[in-house]
Structures are given as C-alpha cells and as structure tokens.
PDB file of N, CA and C in Angstrom:
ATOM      1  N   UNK A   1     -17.134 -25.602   2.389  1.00  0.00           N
ATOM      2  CA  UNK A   1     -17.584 -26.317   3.582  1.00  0.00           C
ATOM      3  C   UNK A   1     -18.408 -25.370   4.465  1.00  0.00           C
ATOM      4  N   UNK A   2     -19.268 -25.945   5.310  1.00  0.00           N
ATOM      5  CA  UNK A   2     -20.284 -25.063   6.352  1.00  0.00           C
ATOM      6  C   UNK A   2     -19.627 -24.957   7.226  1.00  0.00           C
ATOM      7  N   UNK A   3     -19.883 -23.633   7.196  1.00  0.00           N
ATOM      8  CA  UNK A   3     -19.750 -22.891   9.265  1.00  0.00           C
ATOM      9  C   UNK A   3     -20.524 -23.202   9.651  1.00  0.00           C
ATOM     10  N   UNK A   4     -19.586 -23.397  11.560  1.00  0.00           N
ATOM     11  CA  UNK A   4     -21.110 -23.707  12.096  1.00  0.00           C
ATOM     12  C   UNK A   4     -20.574 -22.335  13.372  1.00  0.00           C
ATOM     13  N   UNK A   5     -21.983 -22.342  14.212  1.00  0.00           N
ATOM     14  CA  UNK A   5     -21.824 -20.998  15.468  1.00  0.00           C
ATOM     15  C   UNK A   5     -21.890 -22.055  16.777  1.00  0.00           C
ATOM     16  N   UNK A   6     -21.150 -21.463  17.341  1.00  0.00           N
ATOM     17  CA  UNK A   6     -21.744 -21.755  18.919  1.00  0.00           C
ATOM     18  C   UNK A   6     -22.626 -20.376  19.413  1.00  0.00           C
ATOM     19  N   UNK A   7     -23.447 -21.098  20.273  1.00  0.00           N
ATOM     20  CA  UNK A   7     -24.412 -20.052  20.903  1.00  0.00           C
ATOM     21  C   UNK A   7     -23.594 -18.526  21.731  1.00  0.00           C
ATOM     22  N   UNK A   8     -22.181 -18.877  21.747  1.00  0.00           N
ATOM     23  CA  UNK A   8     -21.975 -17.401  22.373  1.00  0.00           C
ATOM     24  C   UNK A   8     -20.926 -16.809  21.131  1.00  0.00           C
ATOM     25  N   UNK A   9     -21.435 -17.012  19.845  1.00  0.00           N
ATOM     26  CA  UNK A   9     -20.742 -16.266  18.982  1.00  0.00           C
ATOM     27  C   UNK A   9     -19.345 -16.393  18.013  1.00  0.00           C
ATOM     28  N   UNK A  10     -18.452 -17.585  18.437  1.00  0.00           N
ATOM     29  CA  UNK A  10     -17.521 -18.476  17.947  1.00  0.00           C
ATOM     30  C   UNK A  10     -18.025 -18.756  16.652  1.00  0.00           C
ATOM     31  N   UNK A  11     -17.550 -18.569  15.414  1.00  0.00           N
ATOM     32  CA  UNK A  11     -17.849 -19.250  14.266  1.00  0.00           C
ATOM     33  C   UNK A  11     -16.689 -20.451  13.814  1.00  0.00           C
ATOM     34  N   UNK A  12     -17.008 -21.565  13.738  1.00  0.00           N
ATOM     35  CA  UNK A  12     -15.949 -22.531  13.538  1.00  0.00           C
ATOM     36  C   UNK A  12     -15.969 -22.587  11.885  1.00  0.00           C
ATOM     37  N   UNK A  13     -14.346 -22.116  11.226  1.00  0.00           N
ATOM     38  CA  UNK A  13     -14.793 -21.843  10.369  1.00  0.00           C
ATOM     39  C   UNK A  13     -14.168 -23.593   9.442  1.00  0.00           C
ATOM     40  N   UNK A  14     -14.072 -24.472   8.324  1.00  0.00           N
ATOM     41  CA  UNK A  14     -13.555 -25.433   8.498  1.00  0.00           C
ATOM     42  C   UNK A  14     -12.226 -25.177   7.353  1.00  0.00           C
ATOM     43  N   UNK A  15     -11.962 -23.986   6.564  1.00  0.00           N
ATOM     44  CA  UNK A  15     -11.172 -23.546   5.819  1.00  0.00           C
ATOM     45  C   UNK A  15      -9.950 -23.356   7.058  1.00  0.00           C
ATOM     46  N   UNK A  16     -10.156 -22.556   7.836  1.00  0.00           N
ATOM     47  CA  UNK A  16      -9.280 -22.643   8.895  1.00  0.00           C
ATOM     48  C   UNK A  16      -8.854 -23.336   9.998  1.00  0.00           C
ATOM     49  N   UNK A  17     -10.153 -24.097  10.509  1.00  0.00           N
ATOM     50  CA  UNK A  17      -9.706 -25.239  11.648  1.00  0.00           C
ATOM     51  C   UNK A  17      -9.539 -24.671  13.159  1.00  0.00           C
ATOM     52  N   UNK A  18      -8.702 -25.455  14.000  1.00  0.00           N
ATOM     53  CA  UNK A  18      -8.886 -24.594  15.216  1.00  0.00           C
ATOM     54  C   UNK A  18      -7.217 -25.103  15.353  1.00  0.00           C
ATOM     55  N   UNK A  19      -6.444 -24.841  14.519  1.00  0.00           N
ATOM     56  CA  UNK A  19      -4.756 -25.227  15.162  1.00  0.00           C
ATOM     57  C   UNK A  19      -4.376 -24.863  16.357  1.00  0.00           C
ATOM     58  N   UNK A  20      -4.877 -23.620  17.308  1.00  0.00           N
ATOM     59  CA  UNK A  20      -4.360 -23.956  18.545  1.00  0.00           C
ATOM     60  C   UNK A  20      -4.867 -25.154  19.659  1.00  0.00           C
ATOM     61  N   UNK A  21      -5.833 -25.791  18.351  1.00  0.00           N
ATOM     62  CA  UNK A  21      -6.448 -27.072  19.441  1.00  0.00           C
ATOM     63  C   UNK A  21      -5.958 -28.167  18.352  1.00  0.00           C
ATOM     64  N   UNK A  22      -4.918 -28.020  17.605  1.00  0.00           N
ATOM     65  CA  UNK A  22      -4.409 -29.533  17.018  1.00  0.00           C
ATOM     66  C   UNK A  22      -5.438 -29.837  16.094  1.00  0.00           C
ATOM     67  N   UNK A  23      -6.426 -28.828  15.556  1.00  0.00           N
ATOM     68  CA  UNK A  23      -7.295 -28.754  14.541  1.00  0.00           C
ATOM     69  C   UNK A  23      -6.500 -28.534  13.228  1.00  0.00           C
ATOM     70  N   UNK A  24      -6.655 -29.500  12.177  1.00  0.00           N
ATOM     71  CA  UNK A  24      -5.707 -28.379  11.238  1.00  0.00           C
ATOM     72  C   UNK A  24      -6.747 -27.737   9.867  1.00  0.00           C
ATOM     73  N   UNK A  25      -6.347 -26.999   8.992  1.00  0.00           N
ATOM     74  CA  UNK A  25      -7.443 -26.516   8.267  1.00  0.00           C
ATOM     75  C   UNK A  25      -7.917 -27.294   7.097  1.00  0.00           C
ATOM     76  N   UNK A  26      -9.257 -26.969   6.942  1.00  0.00           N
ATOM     77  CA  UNK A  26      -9.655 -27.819   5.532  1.00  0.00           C
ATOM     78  C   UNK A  26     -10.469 -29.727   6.879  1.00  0.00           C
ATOM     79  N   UNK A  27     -10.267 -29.114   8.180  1.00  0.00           N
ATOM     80  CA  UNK A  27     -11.043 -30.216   8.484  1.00  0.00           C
ATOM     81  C   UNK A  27     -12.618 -29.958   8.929  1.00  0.00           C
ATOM     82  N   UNK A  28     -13.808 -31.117   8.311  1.00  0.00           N
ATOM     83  CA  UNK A  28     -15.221 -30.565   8.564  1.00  0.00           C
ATOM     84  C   UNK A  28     -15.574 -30.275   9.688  1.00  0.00           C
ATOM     85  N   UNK A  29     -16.523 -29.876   9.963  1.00  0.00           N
ATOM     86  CA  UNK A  29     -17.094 -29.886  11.497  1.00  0.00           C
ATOM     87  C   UNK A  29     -17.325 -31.279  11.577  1.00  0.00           C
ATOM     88  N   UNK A  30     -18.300 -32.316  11.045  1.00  0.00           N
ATOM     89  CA  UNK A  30     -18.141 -33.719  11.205  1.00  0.00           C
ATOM     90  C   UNK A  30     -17.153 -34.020  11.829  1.00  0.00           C
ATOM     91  N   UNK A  31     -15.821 -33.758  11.372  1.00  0.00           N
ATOM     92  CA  UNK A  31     -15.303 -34.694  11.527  1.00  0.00           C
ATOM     93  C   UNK A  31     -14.067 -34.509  12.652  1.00  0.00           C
ATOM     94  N   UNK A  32     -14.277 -33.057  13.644  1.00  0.00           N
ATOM     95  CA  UNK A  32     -13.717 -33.091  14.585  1.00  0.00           C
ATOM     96  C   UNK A  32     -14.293 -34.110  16.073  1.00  0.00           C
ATOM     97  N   UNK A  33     -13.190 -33.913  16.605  1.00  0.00           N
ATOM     98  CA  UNK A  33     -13.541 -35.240  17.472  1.00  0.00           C
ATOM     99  C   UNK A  33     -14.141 -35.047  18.222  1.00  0.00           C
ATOM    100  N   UNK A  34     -15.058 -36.068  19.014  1.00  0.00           N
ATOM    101  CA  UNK A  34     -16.400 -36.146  19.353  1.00  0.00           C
ATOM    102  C   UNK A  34     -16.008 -35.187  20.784  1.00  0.00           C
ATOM    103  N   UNK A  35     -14.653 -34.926  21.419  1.00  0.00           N
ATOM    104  CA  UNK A  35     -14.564 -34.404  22.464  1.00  0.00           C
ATOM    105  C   UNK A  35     -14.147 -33.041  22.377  1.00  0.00           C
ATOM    106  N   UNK A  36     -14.033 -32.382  20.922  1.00  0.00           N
ATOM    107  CA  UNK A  36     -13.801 -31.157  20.701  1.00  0.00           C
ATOM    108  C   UNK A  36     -14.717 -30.241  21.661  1.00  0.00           C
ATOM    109  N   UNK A  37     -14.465 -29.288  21.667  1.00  0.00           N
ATOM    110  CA  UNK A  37     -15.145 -28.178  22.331  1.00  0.00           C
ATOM    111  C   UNK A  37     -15.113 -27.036  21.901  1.00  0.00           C
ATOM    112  N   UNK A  38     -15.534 -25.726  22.214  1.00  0.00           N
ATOM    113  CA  UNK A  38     -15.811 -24.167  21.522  1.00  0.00           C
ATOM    114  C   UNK A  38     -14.717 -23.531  22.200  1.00  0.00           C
ATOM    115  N   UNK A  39     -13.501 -23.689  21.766  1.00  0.00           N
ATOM    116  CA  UNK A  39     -11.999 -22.903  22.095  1.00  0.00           C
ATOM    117  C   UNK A  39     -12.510 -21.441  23.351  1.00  0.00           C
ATOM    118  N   UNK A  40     -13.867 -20.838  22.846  1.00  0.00           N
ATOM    119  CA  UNK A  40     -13.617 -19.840  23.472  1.00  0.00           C
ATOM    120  C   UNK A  40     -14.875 -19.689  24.809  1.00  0.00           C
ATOM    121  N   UNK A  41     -15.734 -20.923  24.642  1.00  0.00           N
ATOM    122  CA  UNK A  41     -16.790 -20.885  25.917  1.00  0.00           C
ATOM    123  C   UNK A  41     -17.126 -22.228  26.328  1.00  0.00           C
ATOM    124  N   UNK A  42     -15.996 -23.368  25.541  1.00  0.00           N
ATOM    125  CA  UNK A  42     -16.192 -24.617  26.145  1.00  0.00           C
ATOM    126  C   UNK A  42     -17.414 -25.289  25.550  1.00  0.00           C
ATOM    127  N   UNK A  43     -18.184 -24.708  25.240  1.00  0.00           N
ATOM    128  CA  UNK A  43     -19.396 -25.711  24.860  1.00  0.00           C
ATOM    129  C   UNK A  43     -18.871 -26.749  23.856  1.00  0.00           C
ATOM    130  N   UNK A  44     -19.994 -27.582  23.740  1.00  0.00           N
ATOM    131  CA  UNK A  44     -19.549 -29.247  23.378  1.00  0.00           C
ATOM    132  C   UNK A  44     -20.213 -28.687  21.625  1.00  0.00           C
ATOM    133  N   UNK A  45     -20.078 -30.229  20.858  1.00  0.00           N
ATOM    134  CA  UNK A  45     -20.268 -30.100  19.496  1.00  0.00           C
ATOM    135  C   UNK A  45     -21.578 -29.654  19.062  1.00  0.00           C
ATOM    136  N   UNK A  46     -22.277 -30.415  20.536  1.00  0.00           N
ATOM    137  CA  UNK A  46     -23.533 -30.762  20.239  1.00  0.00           C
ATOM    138  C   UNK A  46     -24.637 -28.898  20.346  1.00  0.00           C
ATOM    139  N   UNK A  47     -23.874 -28.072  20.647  1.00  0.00           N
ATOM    140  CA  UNK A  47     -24.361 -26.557  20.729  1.00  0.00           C
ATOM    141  C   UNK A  47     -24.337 -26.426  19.944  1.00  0.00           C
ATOM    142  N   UNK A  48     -24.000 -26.574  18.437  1.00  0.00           N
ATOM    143  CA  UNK A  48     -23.499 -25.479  17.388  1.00  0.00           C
ATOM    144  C   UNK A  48     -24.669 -25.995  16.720  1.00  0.00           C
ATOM    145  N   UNK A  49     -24.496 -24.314  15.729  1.00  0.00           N
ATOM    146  CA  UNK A  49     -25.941 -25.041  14.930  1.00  0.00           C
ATOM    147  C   UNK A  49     -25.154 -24.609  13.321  1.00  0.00           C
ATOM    148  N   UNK A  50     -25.307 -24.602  12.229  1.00  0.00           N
ATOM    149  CA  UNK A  50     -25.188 -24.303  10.981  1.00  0.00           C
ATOM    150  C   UNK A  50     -25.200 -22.423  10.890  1.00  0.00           C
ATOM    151  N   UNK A  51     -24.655 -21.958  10.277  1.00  0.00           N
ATOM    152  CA  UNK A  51     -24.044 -20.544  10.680  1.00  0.00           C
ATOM    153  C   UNK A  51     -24.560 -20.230   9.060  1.00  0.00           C
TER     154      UNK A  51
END
C-alpha cells in the first residue's frame, strides 16, 4: 500500500495505521475518515501528497 506525507514531515504509513487515533493497521489512506487529521500538525487529508 502507498505512503502518503503531510507537508510537515508525518509519513502515514498504511501497514501501520494511526492506533493512537483508533486507526488500525493494514487500513488505506482512502479509506480513513474524511475527518482524520495529521496526528502530529493537524492538517486535514486533503495536505498529503503520495510519499
């Protein structure tokens, strides 16, 4: 599955997920929810680009 970056350096990876946000692993970037955000600078989905 693709990583993606947020602009301040966060790589969302989808093997791992974001479990301290109720992410669990093995889920896509697609397919987190539309109100997810960048655990570590807040930015929205719509920042990230393909890593």
């Amino acid at each position: 599955m693709q990583k993606w970056e947020c602009p301040c350096g966060y790589v969302y990876d989808p093997a791992e997920g974001d479990p301290d946000h109720g992410i669990k692993p093995g889920t896509s970037f697609e397919d987190l929810p539309d109100d997810w955000c960048c655990p570590v600078c807040g930015a929205s989905k719509d920042a990230f680009s393909q890593a």
